[in-house]
PDB file of N, CA and C in Angstrom:
ATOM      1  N   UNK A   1     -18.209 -18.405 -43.693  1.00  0.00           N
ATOM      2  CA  UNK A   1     -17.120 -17.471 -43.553  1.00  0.00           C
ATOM      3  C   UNK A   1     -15.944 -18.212 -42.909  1.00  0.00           C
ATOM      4  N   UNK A   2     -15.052 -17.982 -43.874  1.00  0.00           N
ATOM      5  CA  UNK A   2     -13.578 -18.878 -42.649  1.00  0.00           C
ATOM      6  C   UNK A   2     -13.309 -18.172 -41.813  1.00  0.00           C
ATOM      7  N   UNK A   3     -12.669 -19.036 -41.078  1.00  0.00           N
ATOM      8  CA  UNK A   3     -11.897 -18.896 -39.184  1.00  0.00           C
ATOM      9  C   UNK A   3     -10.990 -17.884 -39.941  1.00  0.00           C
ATOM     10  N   UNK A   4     -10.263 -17.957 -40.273  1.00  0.00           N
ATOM     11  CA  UNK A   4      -9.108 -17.046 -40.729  1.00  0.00           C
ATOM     12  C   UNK A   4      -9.205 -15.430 -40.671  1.00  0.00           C
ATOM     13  N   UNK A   5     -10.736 -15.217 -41.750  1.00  0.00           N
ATOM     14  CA  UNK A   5     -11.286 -14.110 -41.727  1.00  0.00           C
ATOM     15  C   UNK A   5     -11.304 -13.424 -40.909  1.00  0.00           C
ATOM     16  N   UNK A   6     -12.158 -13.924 -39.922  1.00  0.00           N
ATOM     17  CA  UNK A   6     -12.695 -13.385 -38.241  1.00  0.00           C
ATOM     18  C   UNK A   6     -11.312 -13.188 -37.417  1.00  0.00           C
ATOM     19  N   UNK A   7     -10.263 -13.693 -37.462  1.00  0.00           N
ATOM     20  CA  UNK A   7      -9.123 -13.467 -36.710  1.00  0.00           C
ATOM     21  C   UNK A   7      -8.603 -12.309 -37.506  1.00  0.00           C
ATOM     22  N   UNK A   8      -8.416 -12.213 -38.218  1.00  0.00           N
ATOM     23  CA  UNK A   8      -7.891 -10.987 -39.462  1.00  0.00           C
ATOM     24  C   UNK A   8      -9.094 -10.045 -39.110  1.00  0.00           C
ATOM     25  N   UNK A   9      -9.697 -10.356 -38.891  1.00  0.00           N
ATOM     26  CA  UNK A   9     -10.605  -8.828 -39.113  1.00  0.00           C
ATOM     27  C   UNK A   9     -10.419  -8.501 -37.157  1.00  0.00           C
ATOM     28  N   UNK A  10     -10.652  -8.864 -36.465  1.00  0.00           N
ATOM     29  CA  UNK A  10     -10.404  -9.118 -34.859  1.00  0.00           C
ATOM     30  C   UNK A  10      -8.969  -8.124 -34.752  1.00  0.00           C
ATOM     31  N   UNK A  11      -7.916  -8.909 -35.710  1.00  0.00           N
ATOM     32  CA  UNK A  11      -6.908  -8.390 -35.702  1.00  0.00           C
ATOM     33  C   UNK A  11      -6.653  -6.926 -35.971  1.00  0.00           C
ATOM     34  N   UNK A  12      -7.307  -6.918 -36.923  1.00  0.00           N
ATOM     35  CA  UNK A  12      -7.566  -5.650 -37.847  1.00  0.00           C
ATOM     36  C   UNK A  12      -8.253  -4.397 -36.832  1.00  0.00           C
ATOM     37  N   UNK A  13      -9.370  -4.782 -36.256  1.00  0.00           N
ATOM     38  CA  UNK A  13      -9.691  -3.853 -35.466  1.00  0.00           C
ATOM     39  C   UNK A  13      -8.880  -3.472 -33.840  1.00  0.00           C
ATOM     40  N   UNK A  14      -8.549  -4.274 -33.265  1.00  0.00           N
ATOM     41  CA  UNK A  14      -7.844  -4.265 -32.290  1.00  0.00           C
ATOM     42  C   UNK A  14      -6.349  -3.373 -32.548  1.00  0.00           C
ATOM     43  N   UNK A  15      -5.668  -3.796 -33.712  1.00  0.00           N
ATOM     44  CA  UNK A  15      -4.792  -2.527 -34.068  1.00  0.00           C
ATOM     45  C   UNK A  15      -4.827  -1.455 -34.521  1.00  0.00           C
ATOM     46  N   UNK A  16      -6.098  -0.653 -35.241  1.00  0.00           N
ATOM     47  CA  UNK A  16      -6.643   0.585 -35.244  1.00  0.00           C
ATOM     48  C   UNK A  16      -7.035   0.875 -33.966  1.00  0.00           C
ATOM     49  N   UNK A  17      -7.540   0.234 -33.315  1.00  0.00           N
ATOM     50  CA  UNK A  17      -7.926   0.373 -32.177  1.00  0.00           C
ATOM     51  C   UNK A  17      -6.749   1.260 -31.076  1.00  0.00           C
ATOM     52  N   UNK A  18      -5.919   0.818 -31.075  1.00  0.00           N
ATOM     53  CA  UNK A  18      -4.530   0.729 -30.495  1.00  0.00           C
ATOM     54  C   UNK A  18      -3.772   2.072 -30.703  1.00  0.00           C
ATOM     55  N   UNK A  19      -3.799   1.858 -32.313  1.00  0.00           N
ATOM     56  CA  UNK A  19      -3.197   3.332 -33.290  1.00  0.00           C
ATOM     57  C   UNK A  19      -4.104   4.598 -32.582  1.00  0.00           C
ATOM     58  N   UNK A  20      -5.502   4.418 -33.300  1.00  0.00           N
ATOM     59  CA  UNK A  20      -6.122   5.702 -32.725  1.00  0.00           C
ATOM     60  C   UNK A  20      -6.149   6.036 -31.019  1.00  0.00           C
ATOM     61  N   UNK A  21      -6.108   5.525 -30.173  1.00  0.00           N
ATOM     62  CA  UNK A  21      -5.703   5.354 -28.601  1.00  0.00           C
ATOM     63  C   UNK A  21      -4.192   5.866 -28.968  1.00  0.00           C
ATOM     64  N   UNK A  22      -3.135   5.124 -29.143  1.00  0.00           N
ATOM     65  CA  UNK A  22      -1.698   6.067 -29.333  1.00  0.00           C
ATOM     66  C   UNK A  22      -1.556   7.099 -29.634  1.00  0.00           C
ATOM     67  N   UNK A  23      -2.777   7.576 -31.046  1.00  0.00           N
ATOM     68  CA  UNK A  23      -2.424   8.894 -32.071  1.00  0.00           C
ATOM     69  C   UNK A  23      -3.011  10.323 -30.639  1.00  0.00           C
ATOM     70  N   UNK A  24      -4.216   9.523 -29.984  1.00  0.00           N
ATOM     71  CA  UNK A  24      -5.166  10.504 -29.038  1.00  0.00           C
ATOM     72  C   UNK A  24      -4.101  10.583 -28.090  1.00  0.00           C
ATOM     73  N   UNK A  25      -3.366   9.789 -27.589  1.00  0.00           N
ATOM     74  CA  UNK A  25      -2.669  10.109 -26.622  1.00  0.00           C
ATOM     75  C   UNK A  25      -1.070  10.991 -26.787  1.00  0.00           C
ATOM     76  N   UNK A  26      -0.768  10.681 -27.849  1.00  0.00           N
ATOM     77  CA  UNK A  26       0.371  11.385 -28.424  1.00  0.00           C
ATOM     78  C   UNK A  26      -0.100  13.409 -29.021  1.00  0.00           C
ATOM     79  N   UNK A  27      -1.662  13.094 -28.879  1.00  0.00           N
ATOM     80  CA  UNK A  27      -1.876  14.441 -29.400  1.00  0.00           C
ATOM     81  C   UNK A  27      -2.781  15.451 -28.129  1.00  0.00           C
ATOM     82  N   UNK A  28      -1.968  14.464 -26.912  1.00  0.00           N
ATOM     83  CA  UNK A  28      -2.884  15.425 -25.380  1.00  0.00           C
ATOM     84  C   UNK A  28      -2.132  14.925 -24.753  1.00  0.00           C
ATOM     85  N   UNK A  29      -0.373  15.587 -24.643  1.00  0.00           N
ATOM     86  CA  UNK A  29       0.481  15.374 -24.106  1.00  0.00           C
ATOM     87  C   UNK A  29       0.034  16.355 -22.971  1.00  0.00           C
ATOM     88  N   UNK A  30       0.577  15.904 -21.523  1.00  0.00           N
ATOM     89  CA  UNK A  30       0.312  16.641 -20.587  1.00  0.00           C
ATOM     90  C   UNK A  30       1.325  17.848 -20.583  1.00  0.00           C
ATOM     91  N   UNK A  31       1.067  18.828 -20.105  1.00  0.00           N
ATOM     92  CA  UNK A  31       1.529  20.570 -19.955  1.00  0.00           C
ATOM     93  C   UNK A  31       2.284  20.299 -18.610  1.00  0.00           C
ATOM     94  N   UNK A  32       3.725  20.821 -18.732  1.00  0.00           N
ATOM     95  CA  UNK A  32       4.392  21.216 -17.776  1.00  0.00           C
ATOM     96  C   UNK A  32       4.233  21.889 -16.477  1.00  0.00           C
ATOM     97  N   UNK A  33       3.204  23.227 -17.217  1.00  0.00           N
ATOM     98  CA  UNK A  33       3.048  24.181 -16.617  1.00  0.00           C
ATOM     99  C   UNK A  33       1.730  24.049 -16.033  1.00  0.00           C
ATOM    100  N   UNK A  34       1.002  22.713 -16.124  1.00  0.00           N
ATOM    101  CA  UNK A  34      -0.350  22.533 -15.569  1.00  0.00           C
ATOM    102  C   UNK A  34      -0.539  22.186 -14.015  1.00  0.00           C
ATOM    103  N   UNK A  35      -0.997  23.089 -13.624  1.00  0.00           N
ATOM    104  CA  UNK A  35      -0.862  22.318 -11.680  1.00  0.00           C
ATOM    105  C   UNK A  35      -1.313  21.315 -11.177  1.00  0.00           C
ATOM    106  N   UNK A  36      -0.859  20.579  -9.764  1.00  0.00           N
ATOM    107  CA  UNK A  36      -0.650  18.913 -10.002  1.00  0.00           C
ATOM    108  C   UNK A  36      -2.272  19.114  -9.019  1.00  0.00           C
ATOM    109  N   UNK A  37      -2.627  19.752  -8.473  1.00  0.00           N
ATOM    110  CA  UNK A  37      -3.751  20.147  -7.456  1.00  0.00           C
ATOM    111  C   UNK A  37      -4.200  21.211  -8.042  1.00  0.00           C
ATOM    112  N   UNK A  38      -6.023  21.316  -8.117  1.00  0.00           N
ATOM    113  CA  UNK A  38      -6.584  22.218  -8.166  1.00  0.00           C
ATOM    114  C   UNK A  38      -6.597  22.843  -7.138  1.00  0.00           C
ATOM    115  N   UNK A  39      -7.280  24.254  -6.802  1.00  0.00           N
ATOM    116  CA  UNK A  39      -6.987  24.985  -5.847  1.00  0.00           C
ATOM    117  C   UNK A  39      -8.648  24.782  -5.034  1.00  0.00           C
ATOM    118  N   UNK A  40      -8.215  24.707  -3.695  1.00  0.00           N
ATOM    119  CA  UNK A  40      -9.525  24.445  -2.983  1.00  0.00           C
ATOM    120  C   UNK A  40     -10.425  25.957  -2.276  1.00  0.00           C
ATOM    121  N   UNK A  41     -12.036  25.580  -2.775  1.00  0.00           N
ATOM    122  CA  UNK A  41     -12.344  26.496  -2.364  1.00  0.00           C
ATOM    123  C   UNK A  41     -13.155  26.516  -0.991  1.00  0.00           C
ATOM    124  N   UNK A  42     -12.808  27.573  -0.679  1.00  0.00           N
ATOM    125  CA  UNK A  42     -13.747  27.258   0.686  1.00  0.00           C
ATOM    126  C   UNK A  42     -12.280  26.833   1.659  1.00  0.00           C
ATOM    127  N   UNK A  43     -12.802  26.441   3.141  1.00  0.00           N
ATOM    128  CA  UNK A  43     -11.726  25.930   3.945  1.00  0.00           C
ATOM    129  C   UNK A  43     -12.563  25.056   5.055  1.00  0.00           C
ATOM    130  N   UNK A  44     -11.697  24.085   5.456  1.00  0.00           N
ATOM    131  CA  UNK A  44     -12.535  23.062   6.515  1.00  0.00           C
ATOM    132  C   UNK A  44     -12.969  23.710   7.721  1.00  0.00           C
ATOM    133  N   UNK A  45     -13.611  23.302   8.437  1.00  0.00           N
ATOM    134  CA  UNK A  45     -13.949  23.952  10.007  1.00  0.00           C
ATOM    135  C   UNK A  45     -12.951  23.087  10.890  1.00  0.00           C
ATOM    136  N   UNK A  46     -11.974  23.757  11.649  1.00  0.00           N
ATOM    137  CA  UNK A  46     -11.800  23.185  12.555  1.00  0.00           C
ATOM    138  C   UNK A  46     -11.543  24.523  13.654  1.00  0.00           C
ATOM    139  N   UNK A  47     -10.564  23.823  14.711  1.00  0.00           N
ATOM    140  CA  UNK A  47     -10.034  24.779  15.807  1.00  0.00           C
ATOM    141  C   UNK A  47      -8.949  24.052  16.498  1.00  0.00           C
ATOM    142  N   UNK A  48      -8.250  24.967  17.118  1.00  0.00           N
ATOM    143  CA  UNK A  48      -7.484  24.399  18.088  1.00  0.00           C
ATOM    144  C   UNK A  48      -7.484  24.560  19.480  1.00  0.00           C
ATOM    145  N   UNK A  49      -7.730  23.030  19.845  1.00  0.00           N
ATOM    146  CA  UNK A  49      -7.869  23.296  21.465  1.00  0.00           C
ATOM    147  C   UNK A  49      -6.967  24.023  22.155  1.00  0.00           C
ATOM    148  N   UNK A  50      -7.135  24.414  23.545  1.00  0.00           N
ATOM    149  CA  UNK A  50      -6.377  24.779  24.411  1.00  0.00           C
ATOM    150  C   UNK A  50      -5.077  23.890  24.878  1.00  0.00           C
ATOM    151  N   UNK A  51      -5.541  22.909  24.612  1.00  0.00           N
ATOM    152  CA  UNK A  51      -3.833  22.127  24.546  1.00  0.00           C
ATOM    153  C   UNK A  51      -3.404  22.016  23.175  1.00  0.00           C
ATOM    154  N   UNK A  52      -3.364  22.391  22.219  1.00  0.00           N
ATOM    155  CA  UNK A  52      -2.684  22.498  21.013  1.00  0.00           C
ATOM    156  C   UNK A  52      -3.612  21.496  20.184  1.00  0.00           C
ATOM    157  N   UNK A  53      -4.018  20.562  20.385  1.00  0.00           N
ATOM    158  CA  UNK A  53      -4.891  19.685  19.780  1.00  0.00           C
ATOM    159  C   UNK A  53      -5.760  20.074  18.633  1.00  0.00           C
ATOM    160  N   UNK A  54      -5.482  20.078  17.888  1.00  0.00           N
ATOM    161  CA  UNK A  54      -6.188  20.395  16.104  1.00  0.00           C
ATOM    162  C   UNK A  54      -7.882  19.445  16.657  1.00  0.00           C
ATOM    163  N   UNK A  55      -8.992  19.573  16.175  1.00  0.00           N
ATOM    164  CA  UNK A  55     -10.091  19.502  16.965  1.00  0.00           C
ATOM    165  C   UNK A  55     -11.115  19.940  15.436  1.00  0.00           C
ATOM    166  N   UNK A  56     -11.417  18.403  14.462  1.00  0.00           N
ATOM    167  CA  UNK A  56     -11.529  19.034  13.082  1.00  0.00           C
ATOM    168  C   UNK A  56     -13.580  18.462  13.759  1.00  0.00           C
ATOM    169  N   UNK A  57     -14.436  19.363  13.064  1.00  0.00           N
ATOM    170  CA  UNK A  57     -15.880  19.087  13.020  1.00  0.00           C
ATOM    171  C   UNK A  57     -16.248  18.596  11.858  1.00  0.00           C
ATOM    172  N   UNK A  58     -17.202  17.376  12.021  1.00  0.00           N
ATOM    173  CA  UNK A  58     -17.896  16.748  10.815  1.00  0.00           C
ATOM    174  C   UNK A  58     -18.845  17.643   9.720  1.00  0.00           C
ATOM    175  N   UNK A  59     -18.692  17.394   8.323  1.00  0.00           N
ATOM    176  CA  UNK A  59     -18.907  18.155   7.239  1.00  0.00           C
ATOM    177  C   UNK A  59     -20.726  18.015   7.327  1.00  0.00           C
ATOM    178  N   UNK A  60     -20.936  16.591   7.744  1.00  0.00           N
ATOM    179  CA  UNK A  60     -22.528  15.860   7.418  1.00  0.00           C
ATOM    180  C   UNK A  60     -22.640  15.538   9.309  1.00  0.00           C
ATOM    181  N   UNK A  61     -24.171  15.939   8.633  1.00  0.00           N
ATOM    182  CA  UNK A  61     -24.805  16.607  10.315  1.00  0.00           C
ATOM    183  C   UNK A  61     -26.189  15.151  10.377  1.00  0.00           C
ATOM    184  N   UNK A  62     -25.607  14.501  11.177  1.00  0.00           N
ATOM    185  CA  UNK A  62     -27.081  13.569  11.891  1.00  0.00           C
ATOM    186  C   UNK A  62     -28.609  13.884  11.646  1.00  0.00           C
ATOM    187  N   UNK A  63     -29.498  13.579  11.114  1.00  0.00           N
ATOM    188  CA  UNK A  63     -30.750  13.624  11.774  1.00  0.00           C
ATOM    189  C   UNK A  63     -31.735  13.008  12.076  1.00  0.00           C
ATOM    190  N   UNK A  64     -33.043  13.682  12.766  1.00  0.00           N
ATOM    191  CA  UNK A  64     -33.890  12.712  13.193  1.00  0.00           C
ATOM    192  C   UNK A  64     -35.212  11.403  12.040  1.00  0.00           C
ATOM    193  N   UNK A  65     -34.515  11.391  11.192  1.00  0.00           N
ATOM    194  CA  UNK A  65     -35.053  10.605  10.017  1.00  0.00           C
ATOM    195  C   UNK A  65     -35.175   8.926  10.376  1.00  0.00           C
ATOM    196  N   UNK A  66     -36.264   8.434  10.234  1.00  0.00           N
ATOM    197  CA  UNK A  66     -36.354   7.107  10.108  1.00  0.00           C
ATOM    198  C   UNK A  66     -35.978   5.775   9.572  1.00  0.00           C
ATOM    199  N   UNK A  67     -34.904   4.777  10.289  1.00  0.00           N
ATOM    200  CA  UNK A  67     -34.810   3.671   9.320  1.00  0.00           C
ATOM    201  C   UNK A  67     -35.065   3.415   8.240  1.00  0.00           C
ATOM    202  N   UNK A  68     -34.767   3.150   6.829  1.00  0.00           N
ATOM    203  CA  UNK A  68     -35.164   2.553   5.853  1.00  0.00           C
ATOM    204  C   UNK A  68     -35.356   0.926   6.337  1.00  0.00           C
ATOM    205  N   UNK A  69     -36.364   0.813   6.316  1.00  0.00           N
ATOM    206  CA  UNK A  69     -36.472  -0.749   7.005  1.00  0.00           C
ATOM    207  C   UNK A  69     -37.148  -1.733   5.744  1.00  0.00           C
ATOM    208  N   UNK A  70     -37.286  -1.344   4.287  1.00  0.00           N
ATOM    209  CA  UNK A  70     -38.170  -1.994   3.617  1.00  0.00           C
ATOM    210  C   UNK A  70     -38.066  -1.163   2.123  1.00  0.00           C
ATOM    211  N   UNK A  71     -37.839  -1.803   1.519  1.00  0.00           N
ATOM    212  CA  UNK A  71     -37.247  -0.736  -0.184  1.00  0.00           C
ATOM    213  C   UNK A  71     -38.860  -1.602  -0.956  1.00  0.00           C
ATOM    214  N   UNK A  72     -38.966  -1.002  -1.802  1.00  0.00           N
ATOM    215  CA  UNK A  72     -39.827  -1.887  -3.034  1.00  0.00           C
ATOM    216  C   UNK A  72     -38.821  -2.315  -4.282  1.00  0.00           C
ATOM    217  N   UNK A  73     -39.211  -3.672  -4.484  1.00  0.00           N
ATOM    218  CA  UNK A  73     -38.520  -4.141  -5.465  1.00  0.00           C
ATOM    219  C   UNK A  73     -39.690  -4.217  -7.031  1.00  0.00           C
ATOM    220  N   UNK A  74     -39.452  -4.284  -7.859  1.00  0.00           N
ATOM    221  CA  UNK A  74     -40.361  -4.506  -8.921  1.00  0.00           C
ATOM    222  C   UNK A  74     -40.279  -6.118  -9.679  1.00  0.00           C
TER     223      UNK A  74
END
């Protein structure tokens, strides 16, 4: 098979390639009217101290679980 071929065909796919990526992107234009943030549900825990101090609590809670000291490998 000639060198030539394989660059032509390389070629060949890499610019369909390209086209269909352009055509997909030209046909899922983003919406104006689409919001830039989803809306969050739920709300964080915090409080505010007695001196004004915002005072936020961790989401993931410590526990008394043991080192992984040793995995199995295969």
């Amino acid at each position: 098979m000639p060198s030539w071929l394989l660059k032509f065909g390389a070629t060949a796919v890499t610019m369909l390639a390209a086209a269909g990526s352009a055509g997909y992107v030209g046909a899922h234009v983003k919406s104006g009217a689409a919001p830039l943030h989803p809306s969050v549900v739920g709300s964080a825990t915090h409080s505010t101290a007695p001196s004004g101090q915002l005072t936020l609590t961790p989401r993931v809670r410590s526990s008394n679980v043991g080192a992984v000291t040793s995995t199995y490998a295969s």
